[in-house]
Structures are given as structure tokens and as C-alpha cells.
PDB file of N, CA and C in Angstrom:
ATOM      1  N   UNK A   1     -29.925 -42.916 -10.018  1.00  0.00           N
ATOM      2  CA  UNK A   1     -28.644 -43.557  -9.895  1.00  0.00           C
ATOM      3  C   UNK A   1     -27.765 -42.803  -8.879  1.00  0.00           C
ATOM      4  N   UNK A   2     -27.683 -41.251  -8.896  1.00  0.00           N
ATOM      5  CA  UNK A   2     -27.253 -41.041  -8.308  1.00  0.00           C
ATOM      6  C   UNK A   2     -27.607 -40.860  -6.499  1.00  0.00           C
ATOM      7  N   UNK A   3     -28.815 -41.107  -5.908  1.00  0.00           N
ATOM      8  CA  UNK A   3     -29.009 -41.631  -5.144  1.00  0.00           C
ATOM      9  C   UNK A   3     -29.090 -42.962  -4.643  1.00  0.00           C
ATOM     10  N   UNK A   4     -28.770 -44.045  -5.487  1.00  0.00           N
ATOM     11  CA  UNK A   4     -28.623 -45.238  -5.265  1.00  0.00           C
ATOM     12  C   UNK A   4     -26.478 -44.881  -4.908  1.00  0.00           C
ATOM     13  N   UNK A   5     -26.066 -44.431  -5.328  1.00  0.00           N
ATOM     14  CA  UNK A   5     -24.223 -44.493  -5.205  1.00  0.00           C
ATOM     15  C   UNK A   5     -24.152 -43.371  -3.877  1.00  0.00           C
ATOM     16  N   UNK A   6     -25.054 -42.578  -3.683  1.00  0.00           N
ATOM     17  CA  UNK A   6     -25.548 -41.909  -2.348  1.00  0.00           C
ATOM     18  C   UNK A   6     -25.376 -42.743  -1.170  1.00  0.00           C
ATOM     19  N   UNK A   7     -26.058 -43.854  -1.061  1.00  0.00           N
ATOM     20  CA  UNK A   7     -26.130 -45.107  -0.111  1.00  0.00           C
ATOM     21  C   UNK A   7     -25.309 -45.696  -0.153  1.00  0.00           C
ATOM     22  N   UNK A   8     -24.943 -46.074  -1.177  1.00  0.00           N
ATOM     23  CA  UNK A   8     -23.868 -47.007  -1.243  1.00  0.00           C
ATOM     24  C   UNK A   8     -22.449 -46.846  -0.858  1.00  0.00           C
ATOM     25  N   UNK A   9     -22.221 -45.366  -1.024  1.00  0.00           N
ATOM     26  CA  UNK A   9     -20.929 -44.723  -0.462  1.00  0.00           C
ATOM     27  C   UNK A   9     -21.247 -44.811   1.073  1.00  0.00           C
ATOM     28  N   UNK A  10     -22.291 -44.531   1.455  1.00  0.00           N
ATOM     29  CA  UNK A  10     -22.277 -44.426   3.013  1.00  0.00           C
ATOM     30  C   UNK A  10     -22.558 -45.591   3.357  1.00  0.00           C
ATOM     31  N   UNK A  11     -23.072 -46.444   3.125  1.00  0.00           N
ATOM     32  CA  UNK A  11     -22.766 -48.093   3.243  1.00  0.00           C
ATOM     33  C   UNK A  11     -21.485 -48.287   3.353  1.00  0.00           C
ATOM     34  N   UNK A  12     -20.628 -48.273   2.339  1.00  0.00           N
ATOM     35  CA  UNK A  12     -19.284 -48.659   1.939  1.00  0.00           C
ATOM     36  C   UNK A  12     -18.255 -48.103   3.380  1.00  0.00           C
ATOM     37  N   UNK A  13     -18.777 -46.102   3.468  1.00  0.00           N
ATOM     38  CA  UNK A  13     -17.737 -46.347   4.663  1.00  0.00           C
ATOM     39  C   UNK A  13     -18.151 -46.397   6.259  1.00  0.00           C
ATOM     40  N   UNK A  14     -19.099 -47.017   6.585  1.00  0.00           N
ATOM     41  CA  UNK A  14     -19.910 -47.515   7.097  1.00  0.00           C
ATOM     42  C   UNK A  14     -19.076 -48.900   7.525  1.00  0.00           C
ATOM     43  N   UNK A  15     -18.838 -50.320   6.573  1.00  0.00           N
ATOM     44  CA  UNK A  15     -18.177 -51.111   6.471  1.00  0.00           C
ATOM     45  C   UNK A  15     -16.943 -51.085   7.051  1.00  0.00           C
ATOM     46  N   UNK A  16     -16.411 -50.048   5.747  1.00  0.00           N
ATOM     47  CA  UNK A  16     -14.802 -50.092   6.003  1.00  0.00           C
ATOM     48  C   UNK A  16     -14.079 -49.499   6.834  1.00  0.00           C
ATOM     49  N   UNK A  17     -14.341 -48.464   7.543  1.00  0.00           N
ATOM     50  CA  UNK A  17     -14.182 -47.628   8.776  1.00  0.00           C
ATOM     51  C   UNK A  17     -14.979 -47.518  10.087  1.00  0.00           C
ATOM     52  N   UNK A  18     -15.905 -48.088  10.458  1.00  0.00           N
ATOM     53  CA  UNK A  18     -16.655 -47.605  11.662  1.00  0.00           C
ATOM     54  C   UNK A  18     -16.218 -48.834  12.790  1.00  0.00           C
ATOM     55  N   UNK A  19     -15.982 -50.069  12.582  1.00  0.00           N
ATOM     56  CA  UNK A  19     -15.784 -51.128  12.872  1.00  0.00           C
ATOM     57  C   UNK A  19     -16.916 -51.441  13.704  1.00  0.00           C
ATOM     58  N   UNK A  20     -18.355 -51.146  13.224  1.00  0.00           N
ATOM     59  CA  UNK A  20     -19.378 -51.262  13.504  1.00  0.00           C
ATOM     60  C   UNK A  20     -19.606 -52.868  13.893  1.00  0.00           C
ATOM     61  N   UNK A  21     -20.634 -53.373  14.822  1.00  0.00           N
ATOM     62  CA  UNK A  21     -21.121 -54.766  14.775  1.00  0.00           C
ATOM     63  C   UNK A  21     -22.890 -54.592  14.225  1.00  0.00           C
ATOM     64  N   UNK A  22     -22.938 -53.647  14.294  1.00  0.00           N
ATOM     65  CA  UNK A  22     -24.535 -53.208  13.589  1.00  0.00           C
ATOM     66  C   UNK A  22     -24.466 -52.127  12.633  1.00  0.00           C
ATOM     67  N   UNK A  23     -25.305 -52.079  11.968  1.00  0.00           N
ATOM     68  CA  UNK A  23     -25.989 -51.045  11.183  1.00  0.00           C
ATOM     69  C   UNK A  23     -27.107 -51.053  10.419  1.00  0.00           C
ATOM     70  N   UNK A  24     -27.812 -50.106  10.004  1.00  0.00           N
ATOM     71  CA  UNK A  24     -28.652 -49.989   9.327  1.00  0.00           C
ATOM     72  C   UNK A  24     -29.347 -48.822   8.108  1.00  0.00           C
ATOM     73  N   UNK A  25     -29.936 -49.383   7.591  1.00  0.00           N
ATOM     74  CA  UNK A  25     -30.455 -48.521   6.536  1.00  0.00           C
ATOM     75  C   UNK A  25     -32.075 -48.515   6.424  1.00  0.00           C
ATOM     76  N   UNK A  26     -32.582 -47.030   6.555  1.00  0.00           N
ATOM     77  CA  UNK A  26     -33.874 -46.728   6.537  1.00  0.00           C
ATOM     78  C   UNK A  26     -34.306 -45.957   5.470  1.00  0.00           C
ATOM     79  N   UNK A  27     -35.393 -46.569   4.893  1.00  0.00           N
ATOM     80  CA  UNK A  27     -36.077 -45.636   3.747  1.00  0.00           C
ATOM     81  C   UNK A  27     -37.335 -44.910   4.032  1.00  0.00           C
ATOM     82  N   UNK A  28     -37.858 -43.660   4.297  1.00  0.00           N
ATOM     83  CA  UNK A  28     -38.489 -43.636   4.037  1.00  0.00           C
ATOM     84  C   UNK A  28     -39.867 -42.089   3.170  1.00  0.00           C
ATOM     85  N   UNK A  29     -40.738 -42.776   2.667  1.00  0.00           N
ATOM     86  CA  UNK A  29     -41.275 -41.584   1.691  1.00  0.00           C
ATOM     87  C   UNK A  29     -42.462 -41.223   2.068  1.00  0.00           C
ATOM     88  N   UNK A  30     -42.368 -39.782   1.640  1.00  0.00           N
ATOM     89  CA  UNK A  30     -44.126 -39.259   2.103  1.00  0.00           C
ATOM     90  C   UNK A  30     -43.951 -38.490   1.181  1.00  0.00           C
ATOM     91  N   UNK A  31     -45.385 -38.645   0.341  1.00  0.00           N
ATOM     92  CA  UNK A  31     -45.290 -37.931  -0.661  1.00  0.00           C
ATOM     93  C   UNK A  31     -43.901 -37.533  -1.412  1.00  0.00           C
ATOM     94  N   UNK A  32     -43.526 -36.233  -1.569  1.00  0.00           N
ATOM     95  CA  UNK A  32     -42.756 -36.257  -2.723  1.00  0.00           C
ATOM     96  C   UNK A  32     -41.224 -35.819  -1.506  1.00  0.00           C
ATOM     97  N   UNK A  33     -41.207 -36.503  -0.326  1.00  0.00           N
ATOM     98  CA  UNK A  33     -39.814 -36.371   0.524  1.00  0.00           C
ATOM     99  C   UNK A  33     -39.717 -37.783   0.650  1.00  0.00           C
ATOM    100  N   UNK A  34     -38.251 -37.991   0.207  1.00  0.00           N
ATOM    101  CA  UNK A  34     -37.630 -39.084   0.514  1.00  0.00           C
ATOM    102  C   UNK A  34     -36.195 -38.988   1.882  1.00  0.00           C
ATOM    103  N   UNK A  35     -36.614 -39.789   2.378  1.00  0.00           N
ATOM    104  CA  UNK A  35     -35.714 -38.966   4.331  1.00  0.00           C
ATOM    105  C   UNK A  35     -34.844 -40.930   4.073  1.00  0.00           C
ATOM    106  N   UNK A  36     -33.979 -40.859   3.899  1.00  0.00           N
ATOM    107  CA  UNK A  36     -32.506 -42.052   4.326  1.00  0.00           C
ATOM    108  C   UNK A  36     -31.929 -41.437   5.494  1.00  0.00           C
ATOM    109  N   UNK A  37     -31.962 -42.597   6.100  1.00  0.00           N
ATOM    110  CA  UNK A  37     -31.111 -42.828   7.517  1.00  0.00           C
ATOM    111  C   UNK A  37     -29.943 -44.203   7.611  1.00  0.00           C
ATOM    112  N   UNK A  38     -28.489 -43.695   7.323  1.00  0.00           N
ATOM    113  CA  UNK A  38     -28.032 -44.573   7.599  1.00  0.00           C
ATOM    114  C   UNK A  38     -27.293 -45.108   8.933  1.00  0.00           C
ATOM    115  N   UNK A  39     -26.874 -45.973   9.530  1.00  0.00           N
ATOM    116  CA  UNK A  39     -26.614 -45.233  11.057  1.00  0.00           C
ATOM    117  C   UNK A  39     -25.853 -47.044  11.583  1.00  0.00           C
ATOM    118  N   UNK A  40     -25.186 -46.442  12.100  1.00  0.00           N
ATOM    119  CA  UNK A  40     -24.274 -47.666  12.489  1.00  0.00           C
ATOM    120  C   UNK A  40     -23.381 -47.234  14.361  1.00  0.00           C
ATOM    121  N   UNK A  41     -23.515 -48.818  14.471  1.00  0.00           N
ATOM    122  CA  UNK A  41     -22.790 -48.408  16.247  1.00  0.00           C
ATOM    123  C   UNK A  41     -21.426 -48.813  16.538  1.00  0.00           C
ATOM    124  N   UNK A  42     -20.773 -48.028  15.026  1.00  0.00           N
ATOM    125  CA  UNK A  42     -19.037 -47.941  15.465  1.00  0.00           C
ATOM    126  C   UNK A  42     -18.342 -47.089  16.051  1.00  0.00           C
ATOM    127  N   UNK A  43     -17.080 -46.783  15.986  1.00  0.00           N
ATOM    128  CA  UNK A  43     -16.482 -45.855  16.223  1.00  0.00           C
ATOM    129  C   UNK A  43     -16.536 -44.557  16.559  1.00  0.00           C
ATOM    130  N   UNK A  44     -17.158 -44.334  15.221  1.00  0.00           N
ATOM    131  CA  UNK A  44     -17.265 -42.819  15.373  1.00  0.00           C
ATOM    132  C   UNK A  44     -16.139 -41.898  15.162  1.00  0.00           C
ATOM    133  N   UNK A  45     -16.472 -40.629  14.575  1.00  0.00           N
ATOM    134  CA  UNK A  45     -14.967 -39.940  14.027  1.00  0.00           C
ATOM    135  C   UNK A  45     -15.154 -38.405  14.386  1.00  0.00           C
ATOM    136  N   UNK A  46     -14.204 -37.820  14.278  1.00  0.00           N
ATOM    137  CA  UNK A  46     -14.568 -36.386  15.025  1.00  0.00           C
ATOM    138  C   UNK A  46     -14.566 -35.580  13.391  1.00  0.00           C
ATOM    139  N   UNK A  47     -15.647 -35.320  13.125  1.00  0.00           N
ATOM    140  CA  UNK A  47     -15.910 -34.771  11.923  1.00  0.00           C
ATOM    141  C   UNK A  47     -14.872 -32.884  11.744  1.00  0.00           C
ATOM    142  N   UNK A  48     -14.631 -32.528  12.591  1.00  0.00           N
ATOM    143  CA  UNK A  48     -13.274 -31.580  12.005  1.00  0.00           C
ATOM    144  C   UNK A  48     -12.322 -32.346  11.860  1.00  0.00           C
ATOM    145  N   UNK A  49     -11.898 -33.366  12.342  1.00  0.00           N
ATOM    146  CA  UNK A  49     -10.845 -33.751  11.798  1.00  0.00           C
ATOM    147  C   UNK A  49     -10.881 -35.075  10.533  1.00  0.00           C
ATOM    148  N   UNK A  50     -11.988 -35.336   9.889  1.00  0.00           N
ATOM    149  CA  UNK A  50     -12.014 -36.558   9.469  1.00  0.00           C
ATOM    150  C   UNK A  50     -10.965 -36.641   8.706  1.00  0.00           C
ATOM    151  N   UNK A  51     -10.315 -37.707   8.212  1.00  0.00           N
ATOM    152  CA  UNK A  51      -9.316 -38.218   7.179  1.00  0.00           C
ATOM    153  C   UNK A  51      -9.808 -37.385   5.816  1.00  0.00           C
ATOM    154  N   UNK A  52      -8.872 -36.711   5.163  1.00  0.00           N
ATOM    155  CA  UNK A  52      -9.291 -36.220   3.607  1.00  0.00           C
ATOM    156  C   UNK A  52      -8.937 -36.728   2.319  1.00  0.00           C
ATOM    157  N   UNK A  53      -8.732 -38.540   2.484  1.00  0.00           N
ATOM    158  CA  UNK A  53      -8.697 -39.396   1.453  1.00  0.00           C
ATOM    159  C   UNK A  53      -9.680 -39.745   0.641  1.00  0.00           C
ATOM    160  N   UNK A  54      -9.819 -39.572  -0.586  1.00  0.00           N
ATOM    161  CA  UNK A  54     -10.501 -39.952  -1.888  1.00  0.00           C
ATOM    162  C   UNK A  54     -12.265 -39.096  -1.475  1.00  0.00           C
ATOM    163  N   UNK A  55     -13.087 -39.351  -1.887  1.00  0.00           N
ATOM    164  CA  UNK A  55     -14.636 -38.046  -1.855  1.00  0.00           C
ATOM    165  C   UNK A  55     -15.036 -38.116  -0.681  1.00  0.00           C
ATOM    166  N   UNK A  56     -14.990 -39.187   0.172  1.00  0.00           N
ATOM    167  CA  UNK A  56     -15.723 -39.456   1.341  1.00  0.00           C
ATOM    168  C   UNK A  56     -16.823 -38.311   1.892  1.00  0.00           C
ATOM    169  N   UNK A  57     -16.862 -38.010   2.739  1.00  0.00           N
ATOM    170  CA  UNK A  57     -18.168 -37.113   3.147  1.00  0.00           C
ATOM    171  C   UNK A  57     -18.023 -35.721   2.066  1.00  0.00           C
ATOM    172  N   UNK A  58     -17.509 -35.241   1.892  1.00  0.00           N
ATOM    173  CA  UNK A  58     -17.565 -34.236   0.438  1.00  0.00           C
ATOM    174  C   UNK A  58     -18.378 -34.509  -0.641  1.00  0.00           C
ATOM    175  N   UNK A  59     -17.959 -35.933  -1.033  1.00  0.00           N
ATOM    176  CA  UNK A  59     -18.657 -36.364  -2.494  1.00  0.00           C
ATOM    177  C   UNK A  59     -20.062 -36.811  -1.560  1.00  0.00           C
ATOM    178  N   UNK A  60     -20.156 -37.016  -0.338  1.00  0.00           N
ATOM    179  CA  UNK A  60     -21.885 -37.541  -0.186  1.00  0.00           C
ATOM    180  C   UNK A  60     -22.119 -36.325  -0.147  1.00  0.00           C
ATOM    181  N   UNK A  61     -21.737 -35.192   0.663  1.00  0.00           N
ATOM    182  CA  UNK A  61     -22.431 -33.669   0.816  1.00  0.00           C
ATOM    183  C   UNK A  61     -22.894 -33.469  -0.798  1.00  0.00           C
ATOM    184  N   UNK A  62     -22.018 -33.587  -1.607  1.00  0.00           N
ATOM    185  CA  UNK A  62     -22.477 -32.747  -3.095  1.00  0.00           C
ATOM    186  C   UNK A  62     -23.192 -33.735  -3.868  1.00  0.00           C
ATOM    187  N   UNK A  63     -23.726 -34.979  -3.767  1.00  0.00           N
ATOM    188  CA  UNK A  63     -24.251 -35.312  -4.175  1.00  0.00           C
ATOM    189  C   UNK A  63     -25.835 -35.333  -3.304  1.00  0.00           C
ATOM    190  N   UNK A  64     -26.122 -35.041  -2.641  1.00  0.00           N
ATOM    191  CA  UNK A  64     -27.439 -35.128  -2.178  1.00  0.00           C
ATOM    192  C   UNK A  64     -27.559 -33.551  -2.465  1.00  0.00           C
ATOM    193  N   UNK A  65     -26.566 -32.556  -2.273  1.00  0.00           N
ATOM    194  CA  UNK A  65     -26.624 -31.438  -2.933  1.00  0.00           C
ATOM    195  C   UNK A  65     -27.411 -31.165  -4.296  1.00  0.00           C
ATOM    196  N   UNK A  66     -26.721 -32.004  -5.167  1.00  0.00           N
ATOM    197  CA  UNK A  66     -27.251 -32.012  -6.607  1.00  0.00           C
ATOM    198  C   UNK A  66     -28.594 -32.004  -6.901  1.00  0.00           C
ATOM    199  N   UNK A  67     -28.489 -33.212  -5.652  1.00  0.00           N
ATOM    200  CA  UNK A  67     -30.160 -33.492  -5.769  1.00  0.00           C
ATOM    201  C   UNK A  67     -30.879 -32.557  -5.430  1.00  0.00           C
ATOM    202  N   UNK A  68     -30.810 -31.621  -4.799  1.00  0.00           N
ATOM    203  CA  UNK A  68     -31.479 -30.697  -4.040  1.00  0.00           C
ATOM    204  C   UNK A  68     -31.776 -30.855  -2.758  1.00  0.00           C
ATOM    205  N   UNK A  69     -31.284 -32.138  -2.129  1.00  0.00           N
ATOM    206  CA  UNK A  69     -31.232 -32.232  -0.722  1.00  0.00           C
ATOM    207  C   UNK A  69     -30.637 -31.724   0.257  1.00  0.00           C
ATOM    208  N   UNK A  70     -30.841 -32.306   1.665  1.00  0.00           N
ATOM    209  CA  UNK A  70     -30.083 -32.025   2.801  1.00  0.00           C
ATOM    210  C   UNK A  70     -29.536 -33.065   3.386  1.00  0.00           C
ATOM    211  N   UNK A  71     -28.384 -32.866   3.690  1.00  0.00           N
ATOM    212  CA  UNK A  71     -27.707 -34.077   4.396  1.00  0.00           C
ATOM    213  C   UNK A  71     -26.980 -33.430   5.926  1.00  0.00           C
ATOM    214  N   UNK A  72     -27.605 -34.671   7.104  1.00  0.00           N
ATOM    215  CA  UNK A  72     -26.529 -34.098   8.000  1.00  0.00           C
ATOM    216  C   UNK A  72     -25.920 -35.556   9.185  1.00  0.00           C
ATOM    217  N   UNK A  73     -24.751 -35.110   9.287  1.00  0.00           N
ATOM    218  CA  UNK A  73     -23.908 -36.129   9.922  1.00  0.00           C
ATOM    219  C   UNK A  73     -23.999 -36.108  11.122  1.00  0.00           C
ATOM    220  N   UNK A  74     -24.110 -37.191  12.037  1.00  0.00           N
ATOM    221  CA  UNK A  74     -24.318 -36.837  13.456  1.00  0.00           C
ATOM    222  C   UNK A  74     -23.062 -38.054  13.586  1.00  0.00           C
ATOM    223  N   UNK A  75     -21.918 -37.502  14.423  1.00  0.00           N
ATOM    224  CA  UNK A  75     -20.823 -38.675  15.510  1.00  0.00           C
ATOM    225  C   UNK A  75     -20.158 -37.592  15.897  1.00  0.00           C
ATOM    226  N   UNK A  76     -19.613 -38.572  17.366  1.00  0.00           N
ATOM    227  CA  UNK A  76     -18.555 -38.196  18.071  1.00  0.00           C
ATOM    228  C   UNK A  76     -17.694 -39.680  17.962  1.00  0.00           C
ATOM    229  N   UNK A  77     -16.837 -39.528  18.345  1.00  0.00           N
ATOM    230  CA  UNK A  77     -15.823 -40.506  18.868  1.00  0.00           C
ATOM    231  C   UNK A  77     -16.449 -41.443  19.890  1.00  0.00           C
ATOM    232  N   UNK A  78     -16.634 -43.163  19.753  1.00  0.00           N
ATOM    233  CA  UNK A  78     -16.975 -43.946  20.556  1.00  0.00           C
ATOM    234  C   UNK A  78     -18.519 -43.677  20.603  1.00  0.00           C
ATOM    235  N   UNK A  79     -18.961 -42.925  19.650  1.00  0.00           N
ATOM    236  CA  UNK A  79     -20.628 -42.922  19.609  1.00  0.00           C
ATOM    237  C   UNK A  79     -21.113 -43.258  18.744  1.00  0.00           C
ATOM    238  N   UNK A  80     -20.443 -44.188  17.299  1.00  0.00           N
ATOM    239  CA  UNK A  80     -21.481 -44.531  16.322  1.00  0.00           C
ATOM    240  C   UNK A  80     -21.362 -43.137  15.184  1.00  0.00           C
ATOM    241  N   UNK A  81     -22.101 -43.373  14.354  1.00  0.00           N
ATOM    242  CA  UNK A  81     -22.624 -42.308  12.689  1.00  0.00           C
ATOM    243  C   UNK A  81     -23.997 -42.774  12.662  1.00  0.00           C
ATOM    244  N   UNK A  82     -24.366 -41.593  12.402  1.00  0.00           N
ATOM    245  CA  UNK A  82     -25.735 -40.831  11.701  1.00  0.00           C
ATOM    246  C   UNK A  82     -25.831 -40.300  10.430  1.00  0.00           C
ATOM    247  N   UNK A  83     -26.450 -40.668   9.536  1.00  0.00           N
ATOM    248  CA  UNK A  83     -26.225 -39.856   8.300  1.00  0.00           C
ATOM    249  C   UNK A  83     -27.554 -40.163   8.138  1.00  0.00           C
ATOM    250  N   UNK A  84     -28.306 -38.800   7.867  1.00  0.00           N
ATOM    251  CA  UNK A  84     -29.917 -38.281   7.533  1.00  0.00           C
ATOM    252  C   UNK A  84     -29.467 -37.841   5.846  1.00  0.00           C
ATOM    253  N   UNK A  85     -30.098 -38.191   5.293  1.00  0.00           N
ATOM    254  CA  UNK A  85     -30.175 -37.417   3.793  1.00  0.00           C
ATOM    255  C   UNK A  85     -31.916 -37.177   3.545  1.00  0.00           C
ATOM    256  N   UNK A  86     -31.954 -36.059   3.102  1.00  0.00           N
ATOM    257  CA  UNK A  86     -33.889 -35.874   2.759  1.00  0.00           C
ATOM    258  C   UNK A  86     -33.784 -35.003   1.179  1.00  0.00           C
ATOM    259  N   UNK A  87     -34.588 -35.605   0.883  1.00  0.00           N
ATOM    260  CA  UNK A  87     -34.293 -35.235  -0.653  1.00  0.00           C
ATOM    261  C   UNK A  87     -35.896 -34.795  -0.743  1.00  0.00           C
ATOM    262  N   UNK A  88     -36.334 -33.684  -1.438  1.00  0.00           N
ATOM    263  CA  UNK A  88     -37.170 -33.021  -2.275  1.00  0.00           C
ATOM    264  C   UNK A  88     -38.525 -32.133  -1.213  1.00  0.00           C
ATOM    265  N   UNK A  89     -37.417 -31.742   0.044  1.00  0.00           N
ATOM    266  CA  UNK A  89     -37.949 -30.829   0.389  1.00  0.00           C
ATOM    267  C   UNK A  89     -37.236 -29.616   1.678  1.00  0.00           C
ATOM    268  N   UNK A  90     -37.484 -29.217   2.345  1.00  0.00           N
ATOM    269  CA  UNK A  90     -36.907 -28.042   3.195  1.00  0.00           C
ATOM    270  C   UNK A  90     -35.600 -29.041   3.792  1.00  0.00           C
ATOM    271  N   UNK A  91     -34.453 -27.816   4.355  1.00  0.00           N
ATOM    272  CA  UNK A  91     -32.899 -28.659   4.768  1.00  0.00           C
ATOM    273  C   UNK A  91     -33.539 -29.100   5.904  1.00  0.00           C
ATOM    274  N   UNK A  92     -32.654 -30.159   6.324  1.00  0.00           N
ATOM    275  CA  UNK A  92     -33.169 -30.847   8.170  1.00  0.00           C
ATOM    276  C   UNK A  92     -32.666 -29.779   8.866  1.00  0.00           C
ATOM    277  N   UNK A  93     -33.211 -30.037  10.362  1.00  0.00           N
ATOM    278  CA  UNK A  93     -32.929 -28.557  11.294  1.00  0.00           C
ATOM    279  C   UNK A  93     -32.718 -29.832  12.220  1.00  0.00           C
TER     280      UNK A  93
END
């Protein structure tokens, strides 16, 4: 469950902030690593400064945390979001 509200948060601000005309969501598993890619061609936000309203990237960091995963954010401004999450094995490099 708590990787299903994992996605769904980054879905959600994905939607409501990127003012994306695409996006997407990738699953995929090998053996016991599960690697999500969510990734959209909006905006883009300058991650030192993001907005610090309600869990947004905090609550995704600590929840793939929990899991024992790694999560990492890739944007700049006018370049779109990247969000890699890999769950049940070494952090992404």
C-alpha cells in the first residue's frame, strides 16, 4: 500500500503542478528489484527551492525510505521531472 500512495503522490503532483502535456509511468521488476520511473515533460522546478507546502517530495523521500529504497529526482526549470524510485536493492548512482 504504501508503494501504491508512492505513485500516486507523484502522479498527483505530476498533474497538478508540472503543466505537463505528457507523462508517464514505468514499472519495472527483476527479480527481487522493483525500479518506478515516473517522468513527465512539464515545467520543471528548481529542487532547492521547491515550494514547502503539505509532504510533497519529503513524504515521497521517506516513504520509499521506509521501504528500504532509493529515490532520486531529476529537473531543472523548463526541463520536465524524473522521479526513479528502486526498491529492494543498492541506492541509484
Amino acid at each position: 500500500m504504501t508503494l501504491y500512495r508512492t505513485v500516486q503522490e507523484a502522479v498527483t503532483n505530476m498533474v497538478k503542478h508540472s503543466g505537463a502535456t505528457e507523462g508517464i509511468v514505468q514499472l519495472e521488476g527483476n527479480g527481487r528489484i522493483l525500479r518506478i520511473t515516473v517522468e513527465d515533460n512539464g515545467i520543471g522546478f528548481d529542487k532547492n527551492n521547491a515550494p514547502r507546502k503539505g509532504l510533497g517530495l519529503s513524504g515521497l523521500v521517506s516513504r520509499v525510505t521506509k521501504l528500504g529504497g532509493a529515490i532520486e529526482i531529476r529537473t531543472s526549470l523548463g526541463n520536465g521531472t524524473t522521479i526513479y524510485f528502486e526498491i529492494g536493492s543498492v541506492p541509484i548512482k
